[in-house]
PDB file of N, CA and C in Angstrom:
ATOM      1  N   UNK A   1       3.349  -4.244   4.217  1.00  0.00           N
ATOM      2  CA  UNK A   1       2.418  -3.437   3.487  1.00  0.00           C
ATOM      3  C   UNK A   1       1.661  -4.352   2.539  1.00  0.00           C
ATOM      4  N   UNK A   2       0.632  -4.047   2.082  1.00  0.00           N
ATOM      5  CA  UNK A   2      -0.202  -4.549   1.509  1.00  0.00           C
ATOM      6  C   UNK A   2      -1.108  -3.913   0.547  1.00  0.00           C
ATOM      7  N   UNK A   3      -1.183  -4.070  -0.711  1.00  0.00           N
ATOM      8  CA  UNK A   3      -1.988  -3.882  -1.872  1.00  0.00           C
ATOM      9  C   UNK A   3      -3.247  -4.283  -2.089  1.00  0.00           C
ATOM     10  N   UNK A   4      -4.111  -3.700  -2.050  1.00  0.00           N
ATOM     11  CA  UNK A   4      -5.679  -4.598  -2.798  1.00  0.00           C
ATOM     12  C   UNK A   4      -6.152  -4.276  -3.577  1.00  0.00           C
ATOM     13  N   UNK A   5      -6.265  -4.909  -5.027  1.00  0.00           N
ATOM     14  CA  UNK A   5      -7.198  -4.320  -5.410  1.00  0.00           C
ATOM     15  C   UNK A   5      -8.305  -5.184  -5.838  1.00  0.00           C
ATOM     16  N   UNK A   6      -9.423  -4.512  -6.033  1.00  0.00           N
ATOM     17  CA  UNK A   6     -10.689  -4.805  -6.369  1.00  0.00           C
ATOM     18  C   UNK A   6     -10.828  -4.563  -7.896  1.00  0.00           C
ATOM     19  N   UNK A   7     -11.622  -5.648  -8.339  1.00  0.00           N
ATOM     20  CA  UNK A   7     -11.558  -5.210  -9.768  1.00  0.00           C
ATOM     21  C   UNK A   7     -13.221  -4.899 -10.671  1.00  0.00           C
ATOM     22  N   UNK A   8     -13.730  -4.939 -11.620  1.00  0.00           N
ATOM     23  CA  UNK A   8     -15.171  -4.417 -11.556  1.00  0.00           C
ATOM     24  C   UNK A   8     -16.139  -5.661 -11.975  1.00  0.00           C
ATOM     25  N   UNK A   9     -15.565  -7.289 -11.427  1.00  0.00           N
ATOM     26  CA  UNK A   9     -16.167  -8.373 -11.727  1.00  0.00           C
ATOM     27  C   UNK A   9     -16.088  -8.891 -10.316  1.00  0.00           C
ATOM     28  N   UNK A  10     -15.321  -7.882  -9.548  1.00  0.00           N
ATOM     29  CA  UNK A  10     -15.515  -8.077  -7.955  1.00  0.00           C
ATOM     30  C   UNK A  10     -14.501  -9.479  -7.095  1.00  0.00           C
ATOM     31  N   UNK A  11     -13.880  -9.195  -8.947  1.00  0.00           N
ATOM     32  CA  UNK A  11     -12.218 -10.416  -7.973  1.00  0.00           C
ATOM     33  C   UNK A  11     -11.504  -9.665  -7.268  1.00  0.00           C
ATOM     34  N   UNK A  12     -10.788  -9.882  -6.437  1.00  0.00           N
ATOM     35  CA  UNK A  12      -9.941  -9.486  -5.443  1.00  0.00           C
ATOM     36  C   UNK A  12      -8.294 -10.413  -5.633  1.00  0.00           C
ATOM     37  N   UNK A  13      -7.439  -9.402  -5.536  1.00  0.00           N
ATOM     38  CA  UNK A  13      -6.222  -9.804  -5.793  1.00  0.00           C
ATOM     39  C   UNK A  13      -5.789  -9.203  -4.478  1.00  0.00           C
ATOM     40  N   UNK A  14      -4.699  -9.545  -3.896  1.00  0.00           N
ATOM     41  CA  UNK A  14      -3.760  -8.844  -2.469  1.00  0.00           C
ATOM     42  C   UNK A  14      -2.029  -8.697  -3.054  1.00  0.00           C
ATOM     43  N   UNK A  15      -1.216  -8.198  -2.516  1.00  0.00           N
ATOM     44  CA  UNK A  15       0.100  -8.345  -3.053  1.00  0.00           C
ATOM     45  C   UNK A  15       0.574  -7.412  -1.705  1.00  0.00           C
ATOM     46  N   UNK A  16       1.660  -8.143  -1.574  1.00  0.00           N
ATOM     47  CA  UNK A  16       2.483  -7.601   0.318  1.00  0.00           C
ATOM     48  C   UNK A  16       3.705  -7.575   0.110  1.00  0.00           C
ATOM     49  N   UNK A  17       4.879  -6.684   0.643  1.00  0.00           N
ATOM     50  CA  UNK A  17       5.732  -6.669   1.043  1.00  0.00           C
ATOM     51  C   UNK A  17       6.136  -6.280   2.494  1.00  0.00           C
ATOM     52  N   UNK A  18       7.402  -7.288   3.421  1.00  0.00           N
ATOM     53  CA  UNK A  18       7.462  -7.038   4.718  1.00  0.00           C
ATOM     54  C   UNK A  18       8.983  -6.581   4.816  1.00  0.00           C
ATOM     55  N   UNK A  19       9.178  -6.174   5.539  1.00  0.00           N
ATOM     56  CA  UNK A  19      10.788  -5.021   6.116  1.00  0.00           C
ATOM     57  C   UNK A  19      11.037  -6.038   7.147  1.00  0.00           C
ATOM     58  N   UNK A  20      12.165  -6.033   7.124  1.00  0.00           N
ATOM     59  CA  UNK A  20      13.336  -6.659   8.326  1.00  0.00           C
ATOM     60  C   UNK A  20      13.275  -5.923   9.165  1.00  0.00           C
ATOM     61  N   UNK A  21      12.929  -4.589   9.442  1.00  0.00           N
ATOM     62  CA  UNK A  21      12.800  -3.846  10.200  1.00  0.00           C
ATOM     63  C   UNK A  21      11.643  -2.394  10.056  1.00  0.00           C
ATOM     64  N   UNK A  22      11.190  -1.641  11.713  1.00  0.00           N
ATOM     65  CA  UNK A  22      10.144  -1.144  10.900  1.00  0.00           C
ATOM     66  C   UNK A  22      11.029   0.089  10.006  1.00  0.00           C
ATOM     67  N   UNK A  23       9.913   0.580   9.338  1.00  0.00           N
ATOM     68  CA  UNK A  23      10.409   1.876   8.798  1.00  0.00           C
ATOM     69  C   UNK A  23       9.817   3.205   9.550  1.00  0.00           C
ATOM     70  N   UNK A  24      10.332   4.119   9.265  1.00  0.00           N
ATOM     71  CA  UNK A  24      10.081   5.336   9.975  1.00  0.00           C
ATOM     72  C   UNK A  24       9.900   6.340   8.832  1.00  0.00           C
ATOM     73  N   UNK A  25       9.962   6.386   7.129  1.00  0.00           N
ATOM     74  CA  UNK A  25       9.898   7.276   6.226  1.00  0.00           C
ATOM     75  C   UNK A  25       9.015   7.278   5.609  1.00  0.00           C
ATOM     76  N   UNK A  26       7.626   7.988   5.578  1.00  0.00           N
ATOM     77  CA  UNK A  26       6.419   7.815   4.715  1.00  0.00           C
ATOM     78  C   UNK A  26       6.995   8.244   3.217  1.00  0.00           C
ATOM     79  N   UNK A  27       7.978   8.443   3.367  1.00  0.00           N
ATOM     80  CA  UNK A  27       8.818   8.120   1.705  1.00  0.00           C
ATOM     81  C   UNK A  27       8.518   6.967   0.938  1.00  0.00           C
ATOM     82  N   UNK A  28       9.372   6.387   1.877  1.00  0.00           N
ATOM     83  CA  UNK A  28       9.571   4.806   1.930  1.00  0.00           C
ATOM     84  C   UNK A  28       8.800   4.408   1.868  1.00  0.00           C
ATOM     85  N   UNK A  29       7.620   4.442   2.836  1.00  0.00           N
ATOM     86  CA  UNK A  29       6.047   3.781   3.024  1.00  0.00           C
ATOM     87  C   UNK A  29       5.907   4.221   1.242  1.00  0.00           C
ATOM     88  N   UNK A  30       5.146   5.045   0.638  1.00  0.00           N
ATOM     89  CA  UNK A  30       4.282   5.770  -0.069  1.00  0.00           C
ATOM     90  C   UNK A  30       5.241   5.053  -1.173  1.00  0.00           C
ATOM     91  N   UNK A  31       6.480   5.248  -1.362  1.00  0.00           N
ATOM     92  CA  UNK A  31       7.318   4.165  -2.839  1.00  0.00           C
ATOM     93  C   UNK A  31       7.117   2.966  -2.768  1.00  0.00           C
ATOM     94  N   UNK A  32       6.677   2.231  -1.713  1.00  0.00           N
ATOM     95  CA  UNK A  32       6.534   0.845  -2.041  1.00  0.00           C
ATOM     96  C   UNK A  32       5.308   0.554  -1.981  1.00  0.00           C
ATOM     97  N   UNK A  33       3.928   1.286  -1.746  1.00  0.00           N
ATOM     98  CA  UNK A  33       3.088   1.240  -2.499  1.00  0.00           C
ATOM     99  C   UNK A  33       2.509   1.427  -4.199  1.00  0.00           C
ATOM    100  N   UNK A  34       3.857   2.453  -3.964  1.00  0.00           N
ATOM    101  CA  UNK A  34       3.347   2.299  -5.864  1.00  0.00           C
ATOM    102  C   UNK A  34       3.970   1.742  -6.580  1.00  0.00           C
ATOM    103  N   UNK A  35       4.924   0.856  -6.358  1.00  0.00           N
ATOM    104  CA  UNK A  35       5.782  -0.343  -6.728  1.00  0.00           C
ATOM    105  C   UNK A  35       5.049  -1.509  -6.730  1.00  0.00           C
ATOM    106  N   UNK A  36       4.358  -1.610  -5.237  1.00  0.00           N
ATOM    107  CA  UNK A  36       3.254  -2.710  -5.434  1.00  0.00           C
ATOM    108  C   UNK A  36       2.468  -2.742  -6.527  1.00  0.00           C
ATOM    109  N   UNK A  37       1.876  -1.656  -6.705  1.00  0.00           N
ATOM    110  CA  UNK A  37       0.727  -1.067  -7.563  1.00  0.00           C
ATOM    111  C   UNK A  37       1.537  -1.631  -9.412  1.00  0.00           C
ATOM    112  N   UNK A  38       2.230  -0.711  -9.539  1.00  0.00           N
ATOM    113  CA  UNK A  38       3.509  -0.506 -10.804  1.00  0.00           C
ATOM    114  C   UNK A  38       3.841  -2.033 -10.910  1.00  0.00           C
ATOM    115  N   UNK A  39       3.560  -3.072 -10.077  1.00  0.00           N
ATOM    116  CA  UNK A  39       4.049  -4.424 -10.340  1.00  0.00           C
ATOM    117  C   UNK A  39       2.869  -5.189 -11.387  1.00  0.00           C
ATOM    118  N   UNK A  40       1.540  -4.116 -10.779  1.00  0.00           N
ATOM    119  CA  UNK A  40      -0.330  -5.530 -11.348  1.00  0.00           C
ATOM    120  C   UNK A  40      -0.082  -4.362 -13.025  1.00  0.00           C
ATOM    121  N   UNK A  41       0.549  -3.034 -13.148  1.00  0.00           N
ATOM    122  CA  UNK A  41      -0.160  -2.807 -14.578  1.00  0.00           C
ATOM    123  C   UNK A  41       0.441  -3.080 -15.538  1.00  0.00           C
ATOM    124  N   UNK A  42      -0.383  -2.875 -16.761  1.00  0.00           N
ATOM    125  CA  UNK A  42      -1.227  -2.902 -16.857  1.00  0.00           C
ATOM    126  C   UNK A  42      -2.864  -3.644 -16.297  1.00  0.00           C
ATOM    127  N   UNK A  43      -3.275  -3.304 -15.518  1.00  0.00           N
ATOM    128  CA  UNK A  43      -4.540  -3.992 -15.180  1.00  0.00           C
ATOM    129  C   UNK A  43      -5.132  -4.956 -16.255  1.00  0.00           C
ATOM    130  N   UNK A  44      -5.599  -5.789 -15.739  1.00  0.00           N
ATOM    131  CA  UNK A  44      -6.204  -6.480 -16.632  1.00  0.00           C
ATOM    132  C   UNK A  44      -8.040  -6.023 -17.238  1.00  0.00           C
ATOM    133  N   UNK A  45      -8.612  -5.358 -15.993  1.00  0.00           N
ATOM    134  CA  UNK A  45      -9.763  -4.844 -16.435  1.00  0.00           C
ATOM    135  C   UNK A  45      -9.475  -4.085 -15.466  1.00  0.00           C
ATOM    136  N   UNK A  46     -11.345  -2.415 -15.457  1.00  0.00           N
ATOM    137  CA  UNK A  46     -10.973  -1.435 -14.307  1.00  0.00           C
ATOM    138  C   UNK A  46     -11.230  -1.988 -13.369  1.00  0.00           C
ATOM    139  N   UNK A  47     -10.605  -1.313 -12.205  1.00  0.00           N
ATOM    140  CA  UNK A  47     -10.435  -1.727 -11.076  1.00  0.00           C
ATOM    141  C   UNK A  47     -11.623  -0.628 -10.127  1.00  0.00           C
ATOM    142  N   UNK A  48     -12.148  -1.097  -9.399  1.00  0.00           N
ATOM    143  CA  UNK A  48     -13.415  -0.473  -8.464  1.00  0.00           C
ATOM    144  C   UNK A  48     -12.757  -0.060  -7.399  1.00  0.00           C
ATOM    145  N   UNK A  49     -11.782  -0.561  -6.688  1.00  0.00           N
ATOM    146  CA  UNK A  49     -11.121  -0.172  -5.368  1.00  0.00           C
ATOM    147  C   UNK A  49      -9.807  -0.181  -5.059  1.00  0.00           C
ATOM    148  N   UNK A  50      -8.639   0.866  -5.181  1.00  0.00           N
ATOM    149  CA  UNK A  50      -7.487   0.110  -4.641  1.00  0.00           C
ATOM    150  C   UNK A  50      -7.562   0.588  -3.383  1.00  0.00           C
ATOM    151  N   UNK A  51      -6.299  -0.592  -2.002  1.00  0.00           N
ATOM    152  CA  UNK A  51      -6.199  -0.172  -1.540  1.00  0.00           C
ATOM    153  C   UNK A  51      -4.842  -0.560  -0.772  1.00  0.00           C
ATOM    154  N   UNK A  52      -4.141   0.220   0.668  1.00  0.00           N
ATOM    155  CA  UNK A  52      -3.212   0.099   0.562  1.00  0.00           C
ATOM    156  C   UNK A  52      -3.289  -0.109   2.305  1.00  0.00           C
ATOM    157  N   UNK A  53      -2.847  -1.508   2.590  1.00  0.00           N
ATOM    158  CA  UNK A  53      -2.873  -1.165   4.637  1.00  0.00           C
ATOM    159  C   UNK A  53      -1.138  -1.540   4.934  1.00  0.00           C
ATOM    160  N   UNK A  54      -1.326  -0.784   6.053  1.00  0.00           N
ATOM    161  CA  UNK A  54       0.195  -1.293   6.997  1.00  0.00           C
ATOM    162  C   UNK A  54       0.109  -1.926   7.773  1.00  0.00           C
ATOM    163  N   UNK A  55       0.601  -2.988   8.393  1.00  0.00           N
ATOM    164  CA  UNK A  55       0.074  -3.962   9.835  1.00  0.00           C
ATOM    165  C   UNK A  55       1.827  -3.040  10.448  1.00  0.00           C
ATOM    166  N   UNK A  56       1.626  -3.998  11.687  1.00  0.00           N
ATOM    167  CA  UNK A  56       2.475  -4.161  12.564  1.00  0.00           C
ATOM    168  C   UNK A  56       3.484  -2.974  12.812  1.00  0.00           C
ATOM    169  N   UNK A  57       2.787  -2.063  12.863  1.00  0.00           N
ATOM    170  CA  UNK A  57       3.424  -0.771  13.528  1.00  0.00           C
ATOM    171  C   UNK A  57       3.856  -0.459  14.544  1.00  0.00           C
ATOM    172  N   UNK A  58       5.309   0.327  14.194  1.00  0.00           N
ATOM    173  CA  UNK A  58       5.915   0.325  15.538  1.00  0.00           C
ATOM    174  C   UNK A  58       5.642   1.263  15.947  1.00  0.00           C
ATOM    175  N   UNK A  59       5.534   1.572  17.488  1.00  0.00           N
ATOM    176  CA  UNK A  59       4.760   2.843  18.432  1.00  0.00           C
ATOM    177  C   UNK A  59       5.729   3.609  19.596  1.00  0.00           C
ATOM    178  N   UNK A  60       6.850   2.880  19.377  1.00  0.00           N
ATOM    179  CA  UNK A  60       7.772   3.509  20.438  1.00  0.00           C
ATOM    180  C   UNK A  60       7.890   4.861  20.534  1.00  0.00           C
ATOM    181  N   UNK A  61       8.284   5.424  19.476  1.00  0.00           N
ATOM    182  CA  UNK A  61       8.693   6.541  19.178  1.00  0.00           C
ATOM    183  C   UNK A  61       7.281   7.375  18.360  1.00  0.00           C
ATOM    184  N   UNK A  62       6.253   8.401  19.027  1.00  0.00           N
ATOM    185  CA  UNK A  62       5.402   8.766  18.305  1.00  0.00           C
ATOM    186  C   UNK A  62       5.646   9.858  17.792  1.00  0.00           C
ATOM    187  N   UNK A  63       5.212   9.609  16.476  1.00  0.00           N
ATOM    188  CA  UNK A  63       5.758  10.761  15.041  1.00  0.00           C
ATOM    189  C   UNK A  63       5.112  11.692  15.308  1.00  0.00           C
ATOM    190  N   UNK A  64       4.232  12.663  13.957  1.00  0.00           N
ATOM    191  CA  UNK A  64       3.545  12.992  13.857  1.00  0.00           C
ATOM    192  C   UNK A  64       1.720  12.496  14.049  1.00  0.00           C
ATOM    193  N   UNK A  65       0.759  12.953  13.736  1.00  0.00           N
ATOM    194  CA  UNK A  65      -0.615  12.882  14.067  1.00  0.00           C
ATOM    195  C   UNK A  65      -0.433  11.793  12.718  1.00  0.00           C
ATOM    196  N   UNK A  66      -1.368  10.862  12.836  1.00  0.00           N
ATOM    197  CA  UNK A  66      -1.477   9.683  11.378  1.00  0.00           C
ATOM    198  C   UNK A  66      -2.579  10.564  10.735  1.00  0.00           C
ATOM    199  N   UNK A  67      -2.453  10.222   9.558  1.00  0.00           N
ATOM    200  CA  UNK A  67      -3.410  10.794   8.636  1.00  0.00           C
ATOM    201  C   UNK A  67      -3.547   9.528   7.272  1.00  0.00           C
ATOM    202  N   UNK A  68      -3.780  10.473   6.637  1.00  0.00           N
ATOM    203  CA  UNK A  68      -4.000   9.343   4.873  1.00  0.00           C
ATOM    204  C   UNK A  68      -3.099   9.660   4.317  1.00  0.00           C
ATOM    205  N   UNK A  69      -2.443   8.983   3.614  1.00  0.00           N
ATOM    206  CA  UNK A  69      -0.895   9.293   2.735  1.00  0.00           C
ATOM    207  C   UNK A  69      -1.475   9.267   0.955  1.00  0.00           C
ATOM    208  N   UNK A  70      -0.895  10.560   0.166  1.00  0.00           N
ATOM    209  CA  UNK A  70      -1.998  10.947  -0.987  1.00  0.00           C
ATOM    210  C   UNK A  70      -0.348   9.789  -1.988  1.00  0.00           C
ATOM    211  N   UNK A  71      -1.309   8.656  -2.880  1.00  0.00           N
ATOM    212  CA  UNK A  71      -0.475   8.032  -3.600  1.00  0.00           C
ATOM    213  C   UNK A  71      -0.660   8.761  -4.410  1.00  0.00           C
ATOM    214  N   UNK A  72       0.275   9.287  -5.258  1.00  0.00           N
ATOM    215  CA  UNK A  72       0.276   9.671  -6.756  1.00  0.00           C
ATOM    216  C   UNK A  72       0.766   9.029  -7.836  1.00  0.00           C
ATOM    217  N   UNK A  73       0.065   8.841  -9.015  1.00  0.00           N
ATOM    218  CA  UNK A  73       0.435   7.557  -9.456  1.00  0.00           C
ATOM    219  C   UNK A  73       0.815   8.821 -11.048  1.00  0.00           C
TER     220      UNK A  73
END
């Protein structure tokens, strides 16, 4: 998983964490985004964009329909 954010001088920071294995709990997914997040604040200035991607998804087993996962911070 992966963190971005954008900030409003248009620096770009990234911050990732990877699993030994995949996960299957948009629990799981959605807490370690805001852990990522909960790691940069206080921000240093506002931020213009966060954002949040998953690589390397596993497809064996298809879940539900994908959608957008709502972070609540």
């Amino acid at each position: 998983m992966v963190l971005k954010v954008k900030f409003a001088d248009f620096r770009i920071i990234t911050r990732s964490r990877s699993f030994a294995a995949p996960l299957r709990s948009p629990d799981l997914l959605a807490e370690t985004g805001r852990a990522l997040l909960r790691a940069q604040l206080p921000l240093r200035m506002g931020a213009r964009l966060l954002g949040l991607g998953v690589h390397n998804l596993d497809h064996e087993e298809p879940e539900q329909a994908s959608g957008q996962l709502n972070l609540s911070l």
